[in-house]
C-alpha atoms as a PDB file:
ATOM      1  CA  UNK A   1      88.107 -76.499 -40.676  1.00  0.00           C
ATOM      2  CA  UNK A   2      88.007 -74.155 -43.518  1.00  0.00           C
ATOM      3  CA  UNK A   3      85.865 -71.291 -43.859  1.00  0.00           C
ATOM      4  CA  UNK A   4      84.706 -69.510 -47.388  1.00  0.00           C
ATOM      5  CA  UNK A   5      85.608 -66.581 -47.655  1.00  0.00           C
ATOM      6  CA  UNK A   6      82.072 -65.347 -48.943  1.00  0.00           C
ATOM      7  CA  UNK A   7      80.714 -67.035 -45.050  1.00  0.00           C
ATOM      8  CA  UNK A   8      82.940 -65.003 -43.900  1.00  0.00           C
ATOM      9  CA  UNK A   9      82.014 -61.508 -46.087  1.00  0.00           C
ATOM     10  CA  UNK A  10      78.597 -62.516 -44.977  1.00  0.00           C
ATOM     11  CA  UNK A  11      79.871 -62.697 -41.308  1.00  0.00           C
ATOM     12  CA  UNK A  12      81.339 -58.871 -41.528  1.00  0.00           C
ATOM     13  CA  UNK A  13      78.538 -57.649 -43.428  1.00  0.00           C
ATOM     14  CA  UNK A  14      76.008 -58.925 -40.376  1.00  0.00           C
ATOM     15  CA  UNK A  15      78.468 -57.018 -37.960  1.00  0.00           C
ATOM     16  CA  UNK A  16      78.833 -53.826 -40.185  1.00  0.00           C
ATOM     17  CA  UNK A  17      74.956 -53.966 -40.286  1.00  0.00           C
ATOM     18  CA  UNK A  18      74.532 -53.728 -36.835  1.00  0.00           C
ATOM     19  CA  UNK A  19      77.063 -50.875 -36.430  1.00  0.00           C
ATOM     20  CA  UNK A  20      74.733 -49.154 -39.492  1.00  0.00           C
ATOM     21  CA  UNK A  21      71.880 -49.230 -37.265  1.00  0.00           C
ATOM     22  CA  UNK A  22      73.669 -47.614 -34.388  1.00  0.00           C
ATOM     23  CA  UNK A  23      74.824 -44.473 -36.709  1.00  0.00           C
ATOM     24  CA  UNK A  24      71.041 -44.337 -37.726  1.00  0.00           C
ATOM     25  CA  UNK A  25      69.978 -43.970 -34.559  1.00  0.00           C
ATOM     26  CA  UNK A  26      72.625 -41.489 -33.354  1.00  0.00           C
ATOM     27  CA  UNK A  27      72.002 -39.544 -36.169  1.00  0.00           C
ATOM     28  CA  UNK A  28      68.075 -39.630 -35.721  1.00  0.00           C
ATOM     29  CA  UNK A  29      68.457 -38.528 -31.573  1.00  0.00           C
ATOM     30  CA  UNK A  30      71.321 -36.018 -32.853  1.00  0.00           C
ATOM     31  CA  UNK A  31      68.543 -33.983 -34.745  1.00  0.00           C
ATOM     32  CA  UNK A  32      65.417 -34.990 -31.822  1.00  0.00           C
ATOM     33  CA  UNK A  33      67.824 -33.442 -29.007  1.00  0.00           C
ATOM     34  CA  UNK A  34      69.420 -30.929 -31.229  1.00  0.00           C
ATOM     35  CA  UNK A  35      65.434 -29.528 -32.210  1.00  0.00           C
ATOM     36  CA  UNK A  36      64.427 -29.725 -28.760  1.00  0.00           C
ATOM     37  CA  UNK A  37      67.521 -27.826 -27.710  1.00  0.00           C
ATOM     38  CA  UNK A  38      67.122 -25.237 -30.380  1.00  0.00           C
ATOM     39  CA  UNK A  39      63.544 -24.748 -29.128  1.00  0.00           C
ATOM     40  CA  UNK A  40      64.807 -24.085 -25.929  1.00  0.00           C
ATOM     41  CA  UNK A  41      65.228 -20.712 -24.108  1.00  0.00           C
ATOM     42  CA  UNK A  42      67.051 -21.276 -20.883  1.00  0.00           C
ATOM     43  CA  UNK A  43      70.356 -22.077 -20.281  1.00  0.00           C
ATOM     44  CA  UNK A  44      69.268 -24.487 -16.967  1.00  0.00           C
ATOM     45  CA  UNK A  45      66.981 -26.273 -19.785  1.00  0.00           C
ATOM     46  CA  UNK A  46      69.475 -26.645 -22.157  1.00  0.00           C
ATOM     47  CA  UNK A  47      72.303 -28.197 -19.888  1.00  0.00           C
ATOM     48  CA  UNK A  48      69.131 -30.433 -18.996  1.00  0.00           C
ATOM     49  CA  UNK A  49      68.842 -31.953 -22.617  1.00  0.00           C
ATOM     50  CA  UNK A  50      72.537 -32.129 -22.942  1.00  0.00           C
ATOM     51  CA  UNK A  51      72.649 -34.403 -19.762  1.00  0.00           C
ATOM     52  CA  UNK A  52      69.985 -36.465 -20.854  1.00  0.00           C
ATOM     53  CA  UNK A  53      71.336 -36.740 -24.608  1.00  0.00           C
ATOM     54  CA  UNK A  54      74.783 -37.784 -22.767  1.00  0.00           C
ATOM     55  CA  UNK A  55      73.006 -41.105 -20.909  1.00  0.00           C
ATOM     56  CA  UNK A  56      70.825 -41.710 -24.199  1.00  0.00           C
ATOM     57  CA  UNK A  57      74.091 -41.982 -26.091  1.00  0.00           C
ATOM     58  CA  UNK A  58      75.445 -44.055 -23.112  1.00  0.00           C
ATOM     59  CA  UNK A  59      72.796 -46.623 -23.488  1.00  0.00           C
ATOM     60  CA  UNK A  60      73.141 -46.707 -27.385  1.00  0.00           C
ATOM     61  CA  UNK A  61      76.318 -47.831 -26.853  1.00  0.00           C
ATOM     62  CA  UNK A  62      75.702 -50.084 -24.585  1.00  0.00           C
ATOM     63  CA  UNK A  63      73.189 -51.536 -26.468  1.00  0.00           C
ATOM     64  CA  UNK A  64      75.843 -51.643 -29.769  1.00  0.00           C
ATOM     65  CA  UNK A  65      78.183 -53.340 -27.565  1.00  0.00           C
ATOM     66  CA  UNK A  66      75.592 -56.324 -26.597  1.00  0.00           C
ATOM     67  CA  UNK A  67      74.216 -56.415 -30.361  1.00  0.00           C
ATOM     68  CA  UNK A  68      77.698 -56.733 -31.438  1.00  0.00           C
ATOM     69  CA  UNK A  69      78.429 -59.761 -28.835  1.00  0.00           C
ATOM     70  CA  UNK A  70      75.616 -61.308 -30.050  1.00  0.00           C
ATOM     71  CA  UNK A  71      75.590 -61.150 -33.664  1.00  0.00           C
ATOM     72  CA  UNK A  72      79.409 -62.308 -33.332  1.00  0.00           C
ATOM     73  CA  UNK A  73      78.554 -65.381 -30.817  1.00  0.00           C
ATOM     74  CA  UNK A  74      75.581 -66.032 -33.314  1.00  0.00           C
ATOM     75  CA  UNK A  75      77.889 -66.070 -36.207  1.00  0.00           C
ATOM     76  CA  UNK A  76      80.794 -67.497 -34.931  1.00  0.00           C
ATOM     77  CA  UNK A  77      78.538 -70.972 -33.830  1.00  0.00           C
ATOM     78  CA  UNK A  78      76.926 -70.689 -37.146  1.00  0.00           C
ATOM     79  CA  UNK A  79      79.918 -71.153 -38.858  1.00  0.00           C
ATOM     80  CA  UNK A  80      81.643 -73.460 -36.354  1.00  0.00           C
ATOM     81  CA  UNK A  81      78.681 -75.880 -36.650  1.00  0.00           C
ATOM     82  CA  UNK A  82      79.092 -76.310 -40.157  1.00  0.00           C
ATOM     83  CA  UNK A  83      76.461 -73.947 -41.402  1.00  0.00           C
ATOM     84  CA  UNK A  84      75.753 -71.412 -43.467  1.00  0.00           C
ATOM     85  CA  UNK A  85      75.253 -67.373 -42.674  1.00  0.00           C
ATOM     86  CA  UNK A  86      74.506 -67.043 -46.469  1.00  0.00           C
ATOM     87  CA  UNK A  87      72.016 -69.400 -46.916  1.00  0.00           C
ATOM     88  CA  UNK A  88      70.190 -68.350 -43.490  1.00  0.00           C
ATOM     89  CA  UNK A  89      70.769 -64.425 -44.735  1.00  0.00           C
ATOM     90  CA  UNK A  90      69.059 -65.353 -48.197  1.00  0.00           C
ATOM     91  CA  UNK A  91      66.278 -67.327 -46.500  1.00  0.00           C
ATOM     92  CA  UNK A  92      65.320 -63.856 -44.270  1.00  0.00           C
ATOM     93  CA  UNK A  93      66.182 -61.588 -47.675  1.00  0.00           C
ATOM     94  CA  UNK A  94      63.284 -63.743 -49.614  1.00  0.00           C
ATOM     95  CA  UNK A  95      60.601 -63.456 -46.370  1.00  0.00           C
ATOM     96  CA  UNK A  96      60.911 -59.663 -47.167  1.00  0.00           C
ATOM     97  CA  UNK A  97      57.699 -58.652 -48.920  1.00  0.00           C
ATOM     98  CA  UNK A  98      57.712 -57.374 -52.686  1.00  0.00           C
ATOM     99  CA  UNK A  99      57.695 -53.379 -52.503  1.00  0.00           C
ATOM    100  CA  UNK A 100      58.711 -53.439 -49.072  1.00  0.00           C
ATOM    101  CA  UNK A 101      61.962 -51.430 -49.622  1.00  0.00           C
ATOM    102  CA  UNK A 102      60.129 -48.617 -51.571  1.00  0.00           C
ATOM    103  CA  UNK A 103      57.577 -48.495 -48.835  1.00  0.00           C
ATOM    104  CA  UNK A 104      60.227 -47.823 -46.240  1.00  0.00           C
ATOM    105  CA  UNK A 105      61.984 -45.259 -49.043  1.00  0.00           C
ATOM    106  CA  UNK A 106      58.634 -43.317 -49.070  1.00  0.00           C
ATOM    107  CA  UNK A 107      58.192 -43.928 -45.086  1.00  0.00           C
ATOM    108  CA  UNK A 108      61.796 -42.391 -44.646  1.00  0.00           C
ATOM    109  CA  UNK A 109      61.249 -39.227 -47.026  1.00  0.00           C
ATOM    110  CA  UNK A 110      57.793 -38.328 -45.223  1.00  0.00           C
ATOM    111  CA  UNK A 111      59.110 -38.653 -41.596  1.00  0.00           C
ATOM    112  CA  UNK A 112      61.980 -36.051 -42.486  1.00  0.00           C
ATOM    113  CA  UNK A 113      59.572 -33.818 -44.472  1.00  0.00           C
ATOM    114  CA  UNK A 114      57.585 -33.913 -41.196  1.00  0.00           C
ATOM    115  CA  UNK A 115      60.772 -33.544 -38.718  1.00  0.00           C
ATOM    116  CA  UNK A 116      61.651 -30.382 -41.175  1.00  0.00           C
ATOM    117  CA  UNK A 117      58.048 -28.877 -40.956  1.00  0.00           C
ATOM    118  CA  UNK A 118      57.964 -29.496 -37.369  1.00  0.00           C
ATOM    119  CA  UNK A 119      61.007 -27.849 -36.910  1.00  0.00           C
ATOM    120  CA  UNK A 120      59.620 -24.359 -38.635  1.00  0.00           C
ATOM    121  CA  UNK A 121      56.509 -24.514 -37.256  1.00  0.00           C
ATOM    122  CA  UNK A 122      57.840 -24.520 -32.936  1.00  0.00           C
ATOM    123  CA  UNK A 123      59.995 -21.748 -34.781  1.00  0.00           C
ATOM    124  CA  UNK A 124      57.242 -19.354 -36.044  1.00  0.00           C
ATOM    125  CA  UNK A 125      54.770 -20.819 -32.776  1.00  0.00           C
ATOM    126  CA  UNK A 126      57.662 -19.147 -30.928  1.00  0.00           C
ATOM    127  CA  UNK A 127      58.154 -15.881 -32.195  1.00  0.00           C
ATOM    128  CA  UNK A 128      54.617 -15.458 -31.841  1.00  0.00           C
ATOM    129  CA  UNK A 129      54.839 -16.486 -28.448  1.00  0.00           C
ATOM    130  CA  UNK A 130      57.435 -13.858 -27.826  1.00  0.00           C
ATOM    131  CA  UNK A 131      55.510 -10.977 -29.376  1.00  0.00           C
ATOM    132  CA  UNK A 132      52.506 -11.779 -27.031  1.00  0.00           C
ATOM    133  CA  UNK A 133      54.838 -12.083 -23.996  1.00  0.00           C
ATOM    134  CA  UNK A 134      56.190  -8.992 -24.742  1.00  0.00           C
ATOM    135  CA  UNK A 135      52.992  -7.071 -25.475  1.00  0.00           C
ATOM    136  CA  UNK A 136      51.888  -8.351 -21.827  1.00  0.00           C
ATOM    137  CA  UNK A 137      55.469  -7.332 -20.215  1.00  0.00           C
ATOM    138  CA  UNK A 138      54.681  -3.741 -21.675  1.00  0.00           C
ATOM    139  CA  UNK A 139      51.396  -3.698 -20.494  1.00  0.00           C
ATOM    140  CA  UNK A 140      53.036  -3.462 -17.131  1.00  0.00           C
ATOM    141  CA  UNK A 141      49.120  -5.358 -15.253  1.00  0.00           C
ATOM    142  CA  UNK A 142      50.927  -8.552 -13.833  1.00  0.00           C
ATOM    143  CA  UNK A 143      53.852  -9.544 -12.139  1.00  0.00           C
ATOM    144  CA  UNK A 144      56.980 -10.033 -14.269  1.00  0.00           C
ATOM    145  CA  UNK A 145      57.790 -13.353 -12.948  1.00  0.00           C
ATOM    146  CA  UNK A 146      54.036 -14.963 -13.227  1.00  0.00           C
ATOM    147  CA  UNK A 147      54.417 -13.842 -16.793  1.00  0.00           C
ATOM    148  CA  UNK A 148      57.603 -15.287 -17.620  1.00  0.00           C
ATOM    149  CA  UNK A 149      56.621 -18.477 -15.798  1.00  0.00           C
ATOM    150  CA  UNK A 150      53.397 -18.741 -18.113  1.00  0.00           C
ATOM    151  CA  UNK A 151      54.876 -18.370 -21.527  1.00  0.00           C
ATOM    152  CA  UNK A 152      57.611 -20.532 -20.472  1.00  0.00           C
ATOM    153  CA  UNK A 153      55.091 -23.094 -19.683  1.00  0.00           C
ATOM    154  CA  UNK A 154      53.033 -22.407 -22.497  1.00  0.00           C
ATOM    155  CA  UNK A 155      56.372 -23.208 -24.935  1.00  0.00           C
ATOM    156  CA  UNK A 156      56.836 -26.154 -23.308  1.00  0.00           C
ATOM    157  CA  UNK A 157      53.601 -27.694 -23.639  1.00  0.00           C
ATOM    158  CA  UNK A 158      54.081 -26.785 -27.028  1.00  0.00           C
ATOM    159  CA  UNK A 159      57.167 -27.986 -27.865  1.00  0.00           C
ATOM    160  CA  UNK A 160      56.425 -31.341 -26.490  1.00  0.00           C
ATOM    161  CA  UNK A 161      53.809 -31.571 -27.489  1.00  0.00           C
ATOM    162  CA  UNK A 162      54.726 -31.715 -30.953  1.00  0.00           C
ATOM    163  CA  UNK A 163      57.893 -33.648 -30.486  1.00  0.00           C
ATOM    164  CA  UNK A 164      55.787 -36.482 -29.009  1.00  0.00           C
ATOM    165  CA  UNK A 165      53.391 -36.127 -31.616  1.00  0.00           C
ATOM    166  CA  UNK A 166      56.148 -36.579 -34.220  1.00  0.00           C
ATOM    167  CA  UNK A 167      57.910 -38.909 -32.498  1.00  0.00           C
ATOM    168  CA  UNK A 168      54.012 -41.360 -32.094  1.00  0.00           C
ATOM    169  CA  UNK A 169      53.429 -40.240 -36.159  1.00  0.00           C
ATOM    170  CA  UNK A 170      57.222 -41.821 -36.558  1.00  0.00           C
ATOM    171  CA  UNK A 171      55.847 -44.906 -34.832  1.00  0.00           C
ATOM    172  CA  UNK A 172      52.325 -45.072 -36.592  1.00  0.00           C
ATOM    173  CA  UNK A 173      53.932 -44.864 -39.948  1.00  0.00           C
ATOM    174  CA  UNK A 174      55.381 -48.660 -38.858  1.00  0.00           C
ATOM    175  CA  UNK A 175      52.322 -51.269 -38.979  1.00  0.00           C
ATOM    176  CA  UNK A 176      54.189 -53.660 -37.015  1.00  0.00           C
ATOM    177  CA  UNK A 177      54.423 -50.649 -34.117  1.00  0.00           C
ATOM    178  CA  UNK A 178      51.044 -50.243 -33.997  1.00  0.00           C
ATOM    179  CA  UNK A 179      50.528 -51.996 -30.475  1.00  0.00           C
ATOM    180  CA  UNK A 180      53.153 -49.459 -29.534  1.00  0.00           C
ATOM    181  CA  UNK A 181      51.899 -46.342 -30.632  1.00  0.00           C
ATOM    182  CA  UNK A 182      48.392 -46.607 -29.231  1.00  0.00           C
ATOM    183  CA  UNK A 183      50.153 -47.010 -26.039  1.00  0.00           C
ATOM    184  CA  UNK A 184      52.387 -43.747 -27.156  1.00  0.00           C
ATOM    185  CA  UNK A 185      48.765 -42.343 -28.085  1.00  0.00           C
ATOM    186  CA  UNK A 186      47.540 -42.593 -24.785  1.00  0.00           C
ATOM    187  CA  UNK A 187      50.522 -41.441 -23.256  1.00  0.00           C
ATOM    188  CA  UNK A 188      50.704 -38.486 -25.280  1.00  0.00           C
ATOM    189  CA  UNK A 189      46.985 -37.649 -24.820  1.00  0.00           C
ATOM    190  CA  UNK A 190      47.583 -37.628 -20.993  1.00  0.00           C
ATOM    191  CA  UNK A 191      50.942 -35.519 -21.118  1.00  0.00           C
ATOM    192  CA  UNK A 192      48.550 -32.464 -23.091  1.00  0.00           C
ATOM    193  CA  UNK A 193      45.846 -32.692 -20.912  1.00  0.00           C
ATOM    194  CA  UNK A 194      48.517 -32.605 -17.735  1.00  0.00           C
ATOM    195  CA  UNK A 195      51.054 -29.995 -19.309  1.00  0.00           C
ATOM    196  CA  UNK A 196      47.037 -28.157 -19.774  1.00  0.00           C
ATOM    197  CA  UNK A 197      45.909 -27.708 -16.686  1.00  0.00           C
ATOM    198  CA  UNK A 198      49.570 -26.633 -14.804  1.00  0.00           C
ATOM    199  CA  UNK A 199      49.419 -23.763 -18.061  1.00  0.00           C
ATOM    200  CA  UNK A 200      46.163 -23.012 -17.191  1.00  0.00           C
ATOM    201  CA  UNK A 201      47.172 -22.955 -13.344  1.00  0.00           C
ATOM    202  CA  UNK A 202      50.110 -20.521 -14.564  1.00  0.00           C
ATOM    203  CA  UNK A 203      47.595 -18.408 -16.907  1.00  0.00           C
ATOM    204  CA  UNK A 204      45.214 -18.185 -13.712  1.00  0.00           C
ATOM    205  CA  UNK A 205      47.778 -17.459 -11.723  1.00  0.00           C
ATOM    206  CA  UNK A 206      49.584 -14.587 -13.757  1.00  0.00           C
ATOM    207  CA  UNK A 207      46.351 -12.802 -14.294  1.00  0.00           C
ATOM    208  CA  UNK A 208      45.578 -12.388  -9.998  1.00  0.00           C
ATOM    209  CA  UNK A 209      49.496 -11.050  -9.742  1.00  0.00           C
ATOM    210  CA  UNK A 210      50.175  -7.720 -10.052  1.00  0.00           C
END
């Protein structure tokens, strides 16, 4: 049995597509990890992230590995059976809505203007941070290590804060997410008001030491 070539352009193209997506989303959790590292002051946090970015890229690949099996099993019966990849790829291509590309151009470009404001606002939150911490250190009133455990708290709930916030406005900007990111909501709702009260605790805490 013969195959067309162009069945079997279509064939590579379907495989190259799902090795696209992979990049993408390497290169997204590159730049998550690599701002939450960046944002980071400790060495013990940072070997943290790096840990956790080494199973996340783990799984990814695991994941290309099964998407790849798939698509190929998927393809290979297609065209084994007689059919056609290009006429079922053209049928999905015309279900796409009109405008839908530019919509998910103009999605794109405001999720990295966000990501890049994000970025210099933990930045400047930061060095503010630092000038307080060090105005209380020279006050010489509290302990040093109550003081250092509050601010380092106080970044964090910060930090995360916002990631998670990007990271639900990432999701929200998706309509077909939106059963997903009112469960993010929630979740991100309940991480402030828990990361709160342990800074609070810490803030409580650091101004009884001496």
């Amino acid at each position: 049995m013969s195959i067309p070539i162009v069945e079997l352009f279509v064939f590579l193209l379907l495989l190259l597509g799902v090795v696209g997506i992979y990049y993408a989303l390497k290169m997204h959790y590159v730049f998550a990890f690599g701002l939450v590292k960046n944002t980071s002051l400790s060495k013990e946090k940072k070997q943290k992230i790096e840990k956790i970015k080494a199973y996340v890229f783990i799984f990814l690949k695991v994941l290309l590995f099964f998407s790849l099996v798939i698509v190929f099993v998927f393809g290979a019966k297609t065209l084994y059976e007689g059919d056609s990849l290009k006429t079922y790829v053209v049928d999905l291509w015309q279900q796409i809505p009109e405008g839908f590309w530019l919509v998910l151009l103009w999605t794109l470009l405001r999720i990295a203007i966000l990501i890049a404001l994000m970025k210099y606002f933990l930045k400047f939150i930061y060095k503010q941070i630092d000038k307080q911490k060090q105005k209380t250190l020279d006050k010489k009133c509290y302990n040093k290590e109550n003081v250092a455990t509050f601010y380092l708290r106080l970044q964090n709930t910060i930090k995360f804060t916002v990631v998670l916030g990007v990271i639900y406005r990432i999701i929200h900007f998706f309509p077909f997410l939106e059963g997903v990111s009112e469960i993010f909501l929630w979740g991100l709702v309940l991480f402030f008001l828990v990361a709160s009260v342990i800074t609070v605790r810490e803030f409580i805490s650091m101004r009884h030491s001496t």
